[in-house]
Structures are given as structure tokens and as C-alpha cells.
C-alpha atoms as a PDB file:
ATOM      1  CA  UNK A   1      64.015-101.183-217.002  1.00  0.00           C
ATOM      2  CA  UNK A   2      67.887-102.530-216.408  1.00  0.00           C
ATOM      3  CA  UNK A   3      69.166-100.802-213.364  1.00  0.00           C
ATOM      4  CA  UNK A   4      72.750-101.388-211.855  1.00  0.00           C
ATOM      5  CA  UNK A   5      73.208-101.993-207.909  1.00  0.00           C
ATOM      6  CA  UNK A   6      75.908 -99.606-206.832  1.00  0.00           C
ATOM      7  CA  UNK A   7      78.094-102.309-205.576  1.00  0.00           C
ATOM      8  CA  UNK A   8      78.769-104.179-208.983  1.00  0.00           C
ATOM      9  CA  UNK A   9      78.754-101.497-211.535  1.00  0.00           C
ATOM     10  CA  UNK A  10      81.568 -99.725-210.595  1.00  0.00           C
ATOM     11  CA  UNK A  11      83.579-102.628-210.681  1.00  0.00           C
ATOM     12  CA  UNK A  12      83.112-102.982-214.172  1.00  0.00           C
ATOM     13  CA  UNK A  13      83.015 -99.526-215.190  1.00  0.00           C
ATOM     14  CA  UNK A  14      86.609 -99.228-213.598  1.00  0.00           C
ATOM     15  CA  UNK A  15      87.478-102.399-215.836  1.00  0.00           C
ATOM     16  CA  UNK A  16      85.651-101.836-219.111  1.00  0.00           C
ATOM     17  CA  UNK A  17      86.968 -99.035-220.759  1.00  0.00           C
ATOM     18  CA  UNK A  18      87.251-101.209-224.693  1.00  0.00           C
ATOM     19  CA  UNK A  19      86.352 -98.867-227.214  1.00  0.00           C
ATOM     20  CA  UNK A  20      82.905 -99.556-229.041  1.00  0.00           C
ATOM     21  CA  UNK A  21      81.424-100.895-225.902  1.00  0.00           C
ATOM     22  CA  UNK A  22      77.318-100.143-225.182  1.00  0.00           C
ATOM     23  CA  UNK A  23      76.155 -98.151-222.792  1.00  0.00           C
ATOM     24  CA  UNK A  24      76.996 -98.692-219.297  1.00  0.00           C
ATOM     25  CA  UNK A  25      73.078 -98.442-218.750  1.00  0.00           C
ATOM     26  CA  UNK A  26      69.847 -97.538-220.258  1.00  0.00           C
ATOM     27  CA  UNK A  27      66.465 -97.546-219.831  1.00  0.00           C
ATOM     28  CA  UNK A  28      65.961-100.522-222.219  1.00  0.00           C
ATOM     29  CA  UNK A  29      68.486-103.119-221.735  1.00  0.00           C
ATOM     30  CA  UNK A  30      67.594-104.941-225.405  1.00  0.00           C
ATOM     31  CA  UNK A  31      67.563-101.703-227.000  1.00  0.00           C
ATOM     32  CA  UNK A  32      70.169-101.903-230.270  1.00  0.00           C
ATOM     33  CA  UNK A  33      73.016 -98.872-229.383  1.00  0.00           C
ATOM     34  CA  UNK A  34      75.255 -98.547-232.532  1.00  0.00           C
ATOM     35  CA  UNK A  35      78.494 -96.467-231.453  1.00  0.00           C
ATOM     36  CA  UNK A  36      78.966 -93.373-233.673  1.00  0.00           C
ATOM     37  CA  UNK A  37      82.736 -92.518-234.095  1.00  0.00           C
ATOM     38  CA  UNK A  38      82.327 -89.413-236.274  1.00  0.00           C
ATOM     39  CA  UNK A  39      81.708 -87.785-232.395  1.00  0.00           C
ATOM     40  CA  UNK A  40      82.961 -90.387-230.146  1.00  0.00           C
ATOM     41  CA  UNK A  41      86.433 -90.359-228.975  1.00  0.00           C
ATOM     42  CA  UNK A  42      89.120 -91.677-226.889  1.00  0.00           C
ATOM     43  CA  UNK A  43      91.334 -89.423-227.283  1.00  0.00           C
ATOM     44  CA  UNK A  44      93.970 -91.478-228.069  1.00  0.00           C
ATOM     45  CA  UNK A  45      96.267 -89.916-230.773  1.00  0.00           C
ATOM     46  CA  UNK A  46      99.099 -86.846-229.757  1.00  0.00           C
ATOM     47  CA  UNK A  47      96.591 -83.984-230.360  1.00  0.00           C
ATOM     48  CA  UNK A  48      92.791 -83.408-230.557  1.00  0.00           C
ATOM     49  CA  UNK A  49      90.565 -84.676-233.453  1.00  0.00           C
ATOM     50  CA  UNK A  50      89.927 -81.495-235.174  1.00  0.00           C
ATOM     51  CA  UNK A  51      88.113 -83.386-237.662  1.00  0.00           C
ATOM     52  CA  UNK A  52      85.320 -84.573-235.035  1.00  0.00           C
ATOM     53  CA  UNK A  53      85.486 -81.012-232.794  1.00  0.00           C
ATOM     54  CA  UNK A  54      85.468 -77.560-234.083  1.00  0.00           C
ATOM     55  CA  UNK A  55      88.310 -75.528-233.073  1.00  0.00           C
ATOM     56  CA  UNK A  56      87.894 -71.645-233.732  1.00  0.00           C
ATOM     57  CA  UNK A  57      84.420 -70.982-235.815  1.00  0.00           C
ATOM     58  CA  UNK A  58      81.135 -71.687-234.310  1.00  0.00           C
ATOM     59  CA  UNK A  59      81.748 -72.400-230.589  1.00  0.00           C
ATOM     60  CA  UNK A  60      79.099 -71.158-228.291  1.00  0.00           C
ATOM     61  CA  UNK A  61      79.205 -67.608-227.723  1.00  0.00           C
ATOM     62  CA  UNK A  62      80.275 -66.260-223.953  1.00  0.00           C
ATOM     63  CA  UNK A  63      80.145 -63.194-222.938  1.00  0.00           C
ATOM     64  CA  UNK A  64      82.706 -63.929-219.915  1.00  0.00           C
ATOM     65  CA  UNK A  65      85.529 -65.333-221.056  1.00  0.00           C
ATOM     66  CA  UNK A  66      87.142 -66.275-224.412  1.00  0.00           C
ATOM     67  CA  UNK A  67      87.202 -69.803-226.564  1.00  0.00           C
ATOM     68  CA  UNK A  68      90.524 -70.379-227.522  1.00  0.00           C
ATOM     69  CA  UNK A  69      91.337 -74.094-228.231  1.00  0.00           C
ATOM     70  CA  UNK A  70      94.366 -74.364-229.609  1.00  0.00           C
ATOM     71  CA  UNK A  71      95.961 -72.789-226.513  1.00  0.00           C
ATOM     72  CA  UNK A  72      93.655 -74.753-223.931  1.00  0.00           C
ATOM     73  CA  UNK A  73      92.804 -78.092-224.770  1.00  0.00           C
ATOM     74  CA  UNK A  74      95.778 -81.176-225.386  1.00  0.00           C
ATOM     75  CA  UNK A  75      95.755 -84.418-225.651  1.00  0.00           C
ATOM     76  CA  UNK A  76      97.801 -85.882-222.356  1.00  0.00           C
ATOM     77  CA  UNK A  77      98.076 -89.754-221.489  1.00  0.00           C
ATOM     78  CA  UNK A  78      95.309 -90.725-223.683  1.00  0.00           C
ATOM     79  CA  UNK A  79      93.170 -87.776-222.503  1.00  0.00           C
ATOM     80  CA  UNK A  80      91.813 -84.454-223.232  1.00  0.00           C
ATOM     81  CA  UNK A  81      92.827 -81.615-220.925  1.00  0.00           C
ATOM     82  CA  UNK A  82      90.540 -78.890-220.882  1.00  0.00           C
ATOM     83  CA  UNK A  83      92.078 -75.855-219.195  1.00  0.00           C
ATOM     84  CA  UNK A  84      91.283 -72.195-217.976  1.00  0.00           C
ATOM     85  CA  UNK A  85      93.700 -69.518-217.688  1.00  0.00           C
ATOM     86  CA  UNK A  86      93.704 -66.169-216.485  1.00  0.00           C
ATOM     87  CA  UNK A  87      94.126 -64.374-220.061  1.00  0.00           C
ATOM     88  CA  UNK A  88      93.074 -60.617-220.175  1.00  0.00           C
ATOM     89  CA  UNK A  89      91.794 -59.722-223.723  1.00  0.00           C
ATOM     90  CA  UNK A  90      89.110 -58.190-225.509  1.00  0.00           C
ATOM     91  CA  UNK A  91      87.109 -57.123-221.945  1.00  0.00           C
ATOM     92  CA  UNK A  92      87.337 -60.486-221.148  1.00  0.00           C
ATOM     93  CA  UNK A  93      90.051 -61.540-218.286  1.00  0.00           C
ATOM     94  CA  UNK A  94      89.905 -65.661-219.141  1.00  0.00           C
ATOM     95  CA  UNK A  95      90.192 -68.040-221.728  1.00  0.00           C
ATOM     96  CA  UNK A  96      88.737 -71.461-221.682  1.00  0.00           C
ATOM     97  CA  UNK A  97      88.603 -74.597-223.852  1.00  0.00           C
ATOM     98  CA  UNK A  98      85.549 -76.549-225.390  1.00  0.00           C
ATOM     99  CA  UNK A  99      85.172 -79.477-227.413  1.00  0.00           C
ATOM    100  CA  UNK A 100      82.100 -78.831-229.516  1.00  0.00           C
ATOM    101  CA  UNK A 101      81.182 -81.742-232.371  1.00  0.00           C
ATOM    102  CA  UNK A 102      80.414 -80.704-235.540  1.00  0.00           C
ATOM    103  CA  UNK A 103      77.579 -83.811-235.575  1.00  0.00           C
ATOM    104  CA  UNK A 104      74.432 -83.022-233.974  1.00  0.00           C
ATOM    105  CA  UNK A 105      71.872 -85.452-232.917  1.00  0.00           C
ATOM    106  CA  UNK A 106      67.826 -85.349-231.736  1.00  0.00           C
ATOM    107  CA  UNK A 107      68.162 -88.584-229.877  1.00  0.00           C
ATOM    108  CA  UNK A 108      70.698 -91.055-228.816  1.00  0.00           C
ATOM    109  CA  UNK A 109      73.169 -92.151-225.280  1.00  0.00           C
ATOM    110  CA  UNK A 110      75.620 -90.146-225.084  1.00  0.00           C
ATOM    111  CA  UNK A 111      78.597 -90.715-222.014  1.00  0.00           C
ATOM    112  CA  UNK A 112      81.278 -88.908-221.001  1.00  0.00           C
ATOM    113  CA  UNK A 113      84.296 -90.193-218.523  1.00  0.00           C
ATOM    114  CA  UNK A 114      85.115 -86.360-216.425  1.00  0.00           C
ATOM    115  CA  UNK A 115      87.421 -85.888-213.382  1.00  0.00           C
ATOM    116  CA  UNK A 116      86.694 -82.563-213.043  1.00  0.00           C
ATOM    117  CA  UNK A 117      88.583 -79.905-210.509  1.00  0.00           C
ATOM    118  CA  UNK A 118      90.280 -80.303-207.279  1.00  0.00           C
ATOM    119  CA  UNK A 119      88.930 -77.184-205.709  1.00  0.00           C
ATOM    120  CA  UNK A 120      86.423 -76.583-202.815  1.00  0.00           C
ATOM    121  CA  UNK A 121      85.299 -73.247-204.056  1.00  0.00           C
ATOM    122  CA  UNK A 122      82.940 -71.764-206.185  1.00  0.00           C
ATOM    123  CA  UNK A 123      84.606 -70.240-209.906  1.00  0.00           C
ATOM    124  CA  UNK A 124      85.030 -73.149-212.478  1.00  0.00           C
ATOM    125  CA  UNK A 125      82.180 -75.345-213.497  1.00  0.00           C
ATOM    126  CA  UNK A 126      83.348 -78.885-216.002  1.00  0.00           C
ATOM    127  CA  UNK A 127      80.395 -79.437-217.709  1.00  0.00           C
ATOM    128  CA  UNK A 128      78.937 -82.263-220.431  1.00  0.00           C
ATOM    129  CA  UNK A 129      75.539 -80.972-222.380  1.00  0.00           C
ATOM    130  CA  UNK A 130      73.873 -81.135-225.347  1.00  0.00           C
ATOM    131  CA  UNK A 131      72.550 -77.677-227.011  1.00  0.00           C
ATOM    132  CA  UNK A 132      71.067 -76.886-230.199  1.00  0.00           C
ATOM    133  CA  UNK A 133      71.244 -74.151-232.277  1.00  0.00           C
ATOM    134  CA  UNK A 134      68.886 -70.928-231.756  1.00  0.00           C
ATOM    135  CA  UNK A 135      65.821 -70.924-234.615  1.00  0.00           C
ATOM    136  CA  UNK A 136      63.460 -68.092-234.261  1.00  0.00           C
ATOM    137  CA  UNK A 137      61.737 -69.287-237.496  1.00  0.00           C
ATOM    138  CA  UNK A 138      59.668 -72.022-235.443  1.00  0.00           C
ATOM    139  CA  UNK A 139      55.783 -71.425-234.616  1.00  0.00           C
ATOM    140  CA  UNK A 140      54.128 -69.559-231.658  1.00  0.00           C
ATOM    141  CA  UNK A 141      54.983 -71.774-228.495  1.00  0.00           C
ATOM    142  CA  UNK A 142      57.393 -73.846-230.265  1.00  0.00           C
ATOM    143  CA  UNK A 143      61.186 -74.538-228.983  1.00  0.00           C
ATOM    144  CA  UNK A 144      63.434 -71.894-230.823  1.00  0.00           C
ATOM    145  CA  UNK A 145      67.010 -73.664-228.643  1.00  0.00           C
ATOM    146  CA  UNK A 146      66.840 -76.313-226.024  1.00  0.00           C
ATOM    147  CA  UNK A 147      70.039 -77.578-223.966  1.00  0.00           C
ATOM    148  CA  UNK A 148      70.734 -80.757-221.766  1.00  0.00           C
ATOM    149  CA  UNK A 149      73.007 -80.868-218.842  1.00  0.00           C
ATOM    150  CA  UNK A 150      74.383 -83.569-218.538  1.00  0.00           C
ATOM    151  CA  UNK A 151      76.473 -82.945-215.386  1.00  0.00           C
ATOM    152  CA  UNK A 152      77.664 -79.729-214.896  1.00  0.00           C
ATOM    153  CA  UNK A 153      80.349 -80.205-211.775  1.00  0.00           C
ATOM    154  CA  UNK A 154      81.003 -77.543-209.189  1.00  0.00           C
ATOM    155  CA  UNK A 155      78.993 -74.667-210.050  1.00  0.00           C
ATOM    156  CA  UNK A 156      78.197 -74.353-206.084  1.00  0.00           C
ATOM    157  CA  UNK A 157      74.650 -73.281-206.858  1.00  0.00           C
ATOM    158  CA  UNK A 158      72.341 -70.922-204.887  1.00  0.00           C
ATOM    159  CA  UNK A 159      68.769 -72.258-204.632  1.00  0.00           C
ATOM    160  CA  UNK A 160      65.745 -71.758-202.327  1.00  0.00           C
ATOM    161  CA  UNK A 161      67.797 -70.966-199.097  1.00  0.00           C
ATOM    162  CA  UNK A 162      70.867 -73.923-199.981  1.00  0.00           C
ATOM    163  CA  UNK A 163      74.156 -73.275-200.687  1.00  0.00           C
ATOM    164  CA  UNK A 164      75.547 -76.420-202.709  1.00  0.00           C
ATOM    165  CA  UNK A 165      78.997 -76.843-202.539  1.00  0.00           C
ATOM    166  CA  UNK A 166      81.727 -79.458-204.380  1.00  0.00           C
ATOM    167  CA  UNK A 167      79.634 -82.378-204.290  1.00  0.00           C
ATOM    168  CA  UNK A 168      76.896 -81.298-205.230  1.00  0.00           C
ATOM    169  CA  UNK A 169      76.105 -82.147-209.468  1.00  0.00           C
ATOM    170  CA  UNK A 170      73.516 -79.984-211.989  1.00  0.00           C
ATOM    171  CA  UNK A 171      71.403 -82.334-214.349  1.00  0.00           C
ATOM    172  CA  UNK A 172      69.378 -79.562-215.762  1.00  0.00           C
ATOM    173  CA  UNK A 173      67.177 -78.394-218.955  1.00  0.00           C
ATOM    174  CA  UNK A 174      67.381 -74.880-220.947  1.00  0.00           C
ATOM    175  CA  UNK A 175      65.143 -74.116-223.781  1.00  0.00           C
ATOM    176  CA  UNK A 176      63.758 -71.169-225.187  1.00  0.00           C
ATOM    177  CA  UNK A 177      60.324 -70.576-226.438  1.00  0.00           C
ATOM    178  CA  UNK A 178      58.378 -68.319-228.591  1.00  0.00           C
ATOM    179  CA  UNK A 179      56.262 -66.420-227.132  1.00  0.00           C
ATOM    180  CA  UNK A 180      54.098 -63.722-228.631  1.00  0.00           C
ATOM    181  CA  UNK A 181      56.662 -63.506-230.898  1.00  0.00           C
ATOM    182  CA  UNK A 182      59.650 -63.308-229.023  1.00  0.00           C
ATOM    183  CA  UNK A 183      62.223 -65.621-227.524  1.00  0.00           C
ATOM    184  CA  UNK A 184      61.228 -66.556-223.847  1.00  0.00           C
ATOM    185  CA  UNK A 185      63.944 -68.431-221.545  1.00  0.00           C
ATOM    186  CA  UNK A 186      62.520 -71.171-219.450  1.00  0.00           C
ATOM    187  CA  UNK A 187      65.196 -71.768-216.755  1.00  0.00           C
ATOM    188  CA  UNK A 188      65.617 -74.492-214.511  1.00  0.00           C
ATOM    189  CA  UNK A 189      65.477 -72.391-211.440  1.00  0.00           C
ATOM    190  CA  UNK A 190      61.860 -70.733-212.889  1.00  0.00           C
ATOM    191  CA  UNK A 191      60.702 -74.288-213.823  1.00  0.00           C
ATOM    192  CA  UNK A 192      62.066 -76.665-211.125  1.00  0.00           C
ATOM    193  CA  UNK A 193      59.350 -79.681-211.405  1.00  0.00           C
ATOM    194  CA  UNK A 194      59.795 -79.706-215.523  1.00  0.00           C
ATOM    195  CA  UNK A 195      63.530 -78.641-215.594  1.00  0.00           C
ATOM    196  CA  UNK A 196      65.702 -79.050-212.276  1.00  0.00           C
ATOM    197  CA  UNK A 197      67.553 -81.722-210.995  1.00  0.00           C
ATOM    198  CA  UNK A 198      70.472 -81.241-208.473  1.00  0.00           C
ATOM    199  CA  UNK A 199      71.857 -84.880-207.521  1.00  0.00           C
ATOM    200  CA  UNK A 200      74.537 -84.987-204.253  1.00  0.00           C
ATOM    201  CA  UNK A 201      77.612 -87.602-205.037  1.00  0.00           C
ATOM    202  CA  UNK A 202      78.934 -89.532-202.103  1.00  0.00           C
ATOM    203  CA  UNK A 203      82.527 -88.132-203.700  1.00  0.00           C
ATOM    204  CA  UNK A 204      84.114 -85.518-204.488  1.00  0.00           C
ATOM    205  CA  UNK A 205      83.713 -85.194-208.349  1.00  0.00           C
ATOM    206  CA  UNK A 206      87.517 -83.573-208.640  1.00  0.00           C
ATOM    207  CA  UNK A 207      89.200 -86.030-206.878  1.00  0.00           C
ATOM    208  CA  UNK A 208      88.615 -89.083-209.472  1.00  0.00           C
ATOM    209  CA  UNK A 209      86.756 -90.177-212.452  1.00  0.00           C
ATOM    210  CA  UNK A 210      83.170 -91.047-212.899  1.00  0.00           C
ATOM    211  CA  UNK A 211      80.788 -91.694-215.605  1.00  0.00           C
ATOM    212  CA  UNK A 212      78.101 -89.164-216.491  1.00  0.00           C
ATOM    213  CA  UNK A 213      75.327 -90.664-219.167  1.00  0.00           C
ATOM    214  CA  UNK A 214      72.091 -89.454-220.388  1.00  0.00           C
ATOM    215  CA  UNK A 215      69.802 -91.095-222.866  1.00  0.00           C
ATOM    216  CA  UNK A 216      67.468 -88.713-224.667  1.00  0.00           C
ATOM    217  CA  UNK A 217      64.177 -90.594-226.696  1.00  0.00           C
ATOM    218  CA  UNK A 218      61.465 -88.696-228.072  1.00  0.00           C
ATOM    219  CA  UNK A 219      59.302 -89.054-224.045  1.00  0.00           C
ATOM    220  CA  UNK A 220      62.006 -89.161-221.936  1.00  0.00           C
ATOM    221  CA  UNK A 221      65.414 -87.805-220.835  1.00  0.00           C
ATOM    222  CA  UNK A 222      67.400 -90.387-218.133  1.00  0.00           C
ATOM    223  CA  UNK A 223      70.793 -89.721-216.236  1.00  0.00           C
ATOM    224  CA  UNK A 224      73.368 -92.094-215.076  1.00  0.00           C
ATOM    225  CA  UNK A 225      75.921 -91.724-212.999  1.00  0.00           C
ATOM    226  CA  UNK A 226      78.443 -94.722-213.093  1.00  0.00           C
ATOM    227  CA  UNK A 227      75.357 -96.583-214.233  1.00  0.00           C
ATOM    228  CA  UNK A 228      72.919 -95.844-211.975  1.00  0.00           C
ATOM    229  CA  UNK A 229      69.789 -93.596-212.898  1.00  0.00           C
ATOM    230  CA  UNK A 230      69.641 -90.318-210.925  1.00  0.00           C
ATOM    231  CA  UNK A 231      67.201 -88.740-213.078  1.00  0.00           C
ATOM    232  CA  UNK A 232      64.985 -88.495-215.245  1.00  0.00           C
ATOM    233  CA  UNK A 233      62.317 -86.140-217.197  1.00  0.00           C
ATOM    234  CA  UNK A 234      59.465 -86.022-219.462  1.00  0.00           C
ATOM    235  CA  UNK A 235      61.143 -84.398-222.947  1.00  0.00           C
ATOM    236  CA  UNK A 236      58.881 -81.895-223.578  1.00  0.00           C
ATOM    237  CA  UNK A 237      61.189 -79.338-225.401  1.00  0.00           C
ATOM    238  CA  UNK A 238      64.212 -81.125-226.053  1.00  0.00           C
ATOM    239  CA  UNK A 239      64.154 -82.931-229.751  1.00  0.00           C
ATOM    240  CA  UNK A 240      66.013 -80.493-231.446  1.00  0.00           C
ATOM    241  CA  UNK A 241      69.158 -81.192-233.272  1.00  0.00           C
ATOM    242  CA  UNK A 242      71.942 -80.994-230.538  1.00  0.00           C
ATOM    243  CA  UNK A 243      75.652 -80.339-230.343  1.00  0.00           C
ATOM    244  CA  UNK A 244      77.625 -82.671-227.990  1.00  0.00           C
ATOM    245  CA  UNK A 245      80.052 -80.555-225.734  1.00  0.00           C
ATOM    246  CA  UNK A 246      82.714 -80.723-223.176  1.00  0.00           C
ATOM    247  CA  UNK A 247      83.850 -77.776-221.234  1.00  0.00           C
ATOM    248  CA  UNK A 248      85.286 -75.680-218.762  1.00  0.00           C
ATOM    249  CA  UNK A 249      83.378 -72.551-217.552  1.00  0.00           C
ATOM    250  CA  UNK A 250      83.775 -69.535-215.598  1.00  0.00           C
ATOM    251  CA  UNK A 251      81.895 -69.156-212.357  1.00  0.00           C
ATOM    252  CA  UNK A 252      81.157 -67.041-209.786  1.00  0.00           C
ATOM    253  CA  UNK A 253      83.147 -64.873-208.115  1.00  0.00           C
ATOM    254  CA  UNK A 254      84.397 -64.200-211.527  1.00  0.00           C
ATOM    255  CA  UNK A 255      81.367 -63.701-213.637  1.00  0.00           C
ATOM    256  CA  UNK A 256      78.157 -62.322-212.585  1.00  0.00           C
ATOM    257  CA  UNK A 257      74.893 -63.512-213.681  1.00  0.00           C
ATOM    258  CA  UNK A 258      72.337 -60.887-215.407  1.00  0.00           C
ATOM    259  CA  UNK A 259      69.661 -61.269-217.772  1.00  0.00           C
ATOM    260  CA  UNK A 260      70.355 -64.698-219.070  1.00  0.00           C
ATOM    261  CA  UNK A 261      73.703 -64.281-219.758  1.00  0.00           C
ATOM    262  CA  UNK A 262      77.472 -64.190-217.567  1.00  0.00           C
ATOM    263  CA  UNK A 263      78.976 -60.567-217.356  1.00  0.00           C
ATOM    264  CA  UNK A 264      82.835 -60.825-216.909  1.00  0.00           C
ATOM    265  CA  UNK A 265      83.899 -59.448-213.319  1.00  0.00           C
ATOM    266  CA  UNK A 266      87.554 -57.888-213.647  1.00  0.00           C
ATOM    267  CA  UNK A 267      89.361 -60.075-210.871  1.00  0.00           C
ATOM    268  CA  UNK A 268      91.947 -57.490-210.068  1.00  0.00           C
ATOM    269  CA  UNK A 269      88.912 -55.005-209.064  1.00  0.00           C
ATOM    270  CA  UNK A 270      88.206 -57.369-205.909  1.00  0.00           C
ATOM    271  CA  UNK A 271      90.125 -58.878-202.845  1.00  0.00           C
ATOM    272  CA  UNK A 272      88.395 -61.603-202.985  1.00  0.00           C
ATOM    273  CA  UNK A 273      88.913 -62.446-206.549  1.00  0.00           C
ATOM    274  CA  UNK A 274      92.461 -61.284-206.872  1.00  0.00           C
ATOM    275  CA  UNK A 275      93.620 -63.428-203.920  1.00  0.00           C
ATOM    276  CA  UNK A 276      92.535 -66.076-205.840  1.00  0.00           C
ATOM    277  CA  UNK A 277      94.545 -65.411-209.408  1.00  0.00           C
ATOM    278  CA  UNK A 278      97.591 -67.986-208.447  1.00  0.00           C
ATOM    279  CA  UNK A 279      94.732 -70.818-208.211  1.00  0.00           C
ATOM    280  CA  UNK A 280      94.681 -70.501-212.167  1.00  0.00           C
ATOM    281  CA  UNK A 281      94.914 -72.439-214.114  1.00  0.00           C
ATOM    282  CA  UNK A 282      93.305 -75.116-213.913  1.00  0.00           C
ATOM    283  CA  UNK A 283      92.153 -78.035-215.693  1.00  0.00           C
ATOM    284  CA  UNK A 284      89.680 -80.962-216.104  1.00  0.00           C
ATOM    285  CA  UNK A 285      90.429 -84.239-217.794  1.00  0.00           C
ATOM    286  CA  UNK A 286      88.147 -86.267-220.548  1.00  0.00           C
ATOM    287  CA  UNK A 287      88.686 -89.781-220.727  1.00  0.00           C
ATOM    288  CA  UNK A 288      86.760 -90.419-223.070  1.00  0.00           C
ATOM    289  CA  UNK A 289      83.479 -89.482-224.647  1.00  0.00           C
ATOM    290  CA  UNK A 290      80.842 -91.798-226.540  1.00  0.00           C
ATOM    291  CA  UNK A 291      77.738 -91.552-228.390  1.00  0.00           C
ATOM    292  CA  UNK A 292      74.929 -94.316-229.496  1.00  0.00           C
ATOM    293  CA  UNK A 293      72.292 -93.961-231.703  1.00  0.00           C
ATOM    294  CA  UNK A 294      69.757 -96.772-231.464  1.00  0.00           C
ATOM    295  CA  UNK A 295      70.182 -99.049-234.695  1.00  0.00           C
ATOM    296  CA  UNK A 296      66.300-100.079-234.803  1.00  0.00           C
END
């Protein structure tokens, strides 16, 4: 297994930023990576590759706020700004953007270069996963939809007794099973040995960029951060066909979490969250993102 020291890597992950370059780590360091550029971008032209990302049809559905792309994503200095607004419509009260690729893939490296917010609090969470689509056509006990977390930044979790707060990172597993029949969510929280990982940076994940990488192969899934493994998992559920996504989510105090799905919270209902209305909006930048498929 190849495995960075934390003292050199980030030297050269600062300084080797060439397009087409492998994998700032992996679990096998003569593995063959072959870059895939129908997903993999570095968001260098004046607007976003709608050719690579879908825009309006297909996104993810959320029940808490509202996709809108075109008004919430631009390409700014050779990055992609993701932003969320407060934007009442339809019952919803914000609007966020994603970057969804039309490509999917079962196995490969995929890497993402995030600053994410400057904030302290809980409400906004910049995330970098991999989810498939839902099929309830598969056999008793078989994965209907799985999703990998990447990194999901700043959701300020709540878990056996802790508070997390800014520095504190999500590399976690979704998937739903069949099960007599019907579709049964296994949640990280509910399956914390299989599916839960919560990894504390030394930094503050707002304040700069960093590297977020995870290789999925048919037994394993691995995660980097700047090059250095921080995790990793059996894959048990996870060989679906997966999406590659960047985004910008709503968090708590704004949405409320009930049966396995975000319920918008009207912020001009609350103190709390009104006071907080002239924080939006806000954005995370995307320096890049890059997936490998191995050649061999």
C-alpha cells in the first residue's frame, strides 16, 4: 500500500495541480489510473460544462430547498462557485446549486479540490458523493440505491452524546435494501461499524483548499484527504452505477430531519433562524474535480 507522510504531500499537492495527473494516492501505487474527461473538469472555460453536468432535468430530488443551476453555480477564476440563497418558492425558502455528471461509474478514483464555507455554525453542508439511481426491480436483500460520501463539510453532526462542529468531516455510506419486499434505509448512524466514519481535520475546512479522494474497487472503499488515507470500508453494497456530484446543502436550523428525508423549516417562523437570513448567501468553491478508471 503507497501511503503519503503528512509533511511531503502537501507540498506537492499545493504544486501539482497539471491537468491529467494520477491520483494523489491510492491503495495500489502501480495500479494503471486513466483520467476520464467526459466527467472530469477544471473548470476552466467562462461558464460551466453543461455538456459533462446536467443542469435542470434529473438532479436529485430535495424536499428542502430547490435545484436551480443556472442561477447558482458560475464559473469564477478558473473555478466553480456553488452558491445558496435565501429564495422563497414552491414551499421551499432556498435554492442551491449541484453539479451532477451525466456519466456514472461502479468503480474508479474519483478527487475533488473543495474550500468549502467560512462559517462556524451549523446550516450549510459542501459535500462530494457518489449516488446511484433507486432500482426496486433488484432481488430480496439486494441494493435497490447506494451513496458514497466522500466528504461532506460542516454538517455539525449530532452523534452518541458529541456535538461536532466546523472541523469536524462525514465520510459516510447510504444504501437501501430490499427487504420483504420493500425498500429498507441502512443509515450510517443505524450501522456505524459497516457505514460511519467521522474524521477531525487539524483545519478549518472553509478557510482553504484541500483534497478529498476516494477510491471505490469491487472489496474496498478508501478516503484521502490531501493524500493521506483516513478511511476505509469493506464495499458491501456499493457497486452500483454512481453519479459523481458536487454540492451545497441545507442544514439544520433550516431543515429538519424526519423519516429519511429534510423537511424545509420556514426561517422567518424562528428567531433563531431569521437572525441568521443576512448570513446568505453563501458559497463554496470547486477547483477542480477528477475521475480515474483503472486501464487494466
Amino acid at each position: 500500500m503507497s501511503r503519503f507522510s503528512l509533511s511531503v504531500p502537501l507540498v506537492l499537492i499545493m504544486c501539482s495541480t497539471a491537468p491529467g495527473q494520477l491520483p494523489i494516492a491510492s491503495s495500489n501505487s502501480d495500479a494503471n489510473w486513466q483520467i476520464r474527461w467526459s466527467v472530469s473538469d477544471e473548470f476552466s472555460g467562462g461558464e460551466p460544462d453543461w455538456k459533462k453536468w446536467v443542469k435542470t432535468l434529473g438532479l436529485p430530488e430535495t424536499s428542502s430547498w430547490n435545484w436551480s443551476n443556472g442561477e447558482n453555480i458560475e464559473i469564477t477564476d478558473g473555478k466553480a462557485k456553488i452558491t445558496l440563497r435565501h429564495s422563497p418558492q414552491d414551499g421551499r425558502f432556498f435554492s442551491s446549486g449541484i453539479l451532477k455528471s451525466y456519466r456514472t461509474f461502479k468503480y474508479g478514483y474519483f478527487e475533488a479540490r473543495i474550500r468549502g464555507l467560512d462559517w462556524d455554525e451549523s446550516g450549510a453542508c459542501p459535500a462530494f458523493w457518489l449516488y446511484s439511481g433507486f432500482d426496486d426491480k433488484v432481488g430480496e436483500g439486494e441494493t435497490i440505491y447506494c451513496e458514497i460520501d466522500v466528504a461532506e463539510l460542516q454538517q455539525l453532526d449530532w452523534f452518541q452524546g458529541h456535538q461536532d462542529d466546523s472541523k469536524d468531516i462525514d465520510l459516510n455510506l447510504h444504501c437501501v435494501v430490499k427487504q420483504d419486499g420493500k425498500r429498507q434505509w441502512r443509515r450510517p448512524k443505524n450501522f456505524s461499524k459497516q457505514q460511519l466514519k467521522k474524521w477531525r481535520a487539524p483545519w478549518h475546512p472553509g478557510k482553504e483548499f484541500h483534497i478529498y479522494g476516494c477510491e471505490v474497487n469491487r472489496d474496498e472503499i478508501i478516503w484521502y484527504v490531501d493524500g493521506t488515507e483516513v478511511s476505509r470500508k469493506p464495499n458491501t453494497n456499493w457497486h452500483g452505477a454512481k453519479h459523481v456530484a458536487v454540492s451545497l446543502g441545507l442544514r439544520k436550523p433550516f431543515v429538519t430531519f424526519q423519516n429519511n428525508r429534510n423537511t424545509p423549516v420556514d426561517p422567518e417562523k424562528t428567531a433563531e433562524t431569521k437572525s441568521r437570513l443576512s448570513e446568505f448567501p453563501v458559497s463554496m468553491l470547486v477547483d477542480y474535480v477528477r475521475v480515474w478508471e483503472r486501464k487494466d
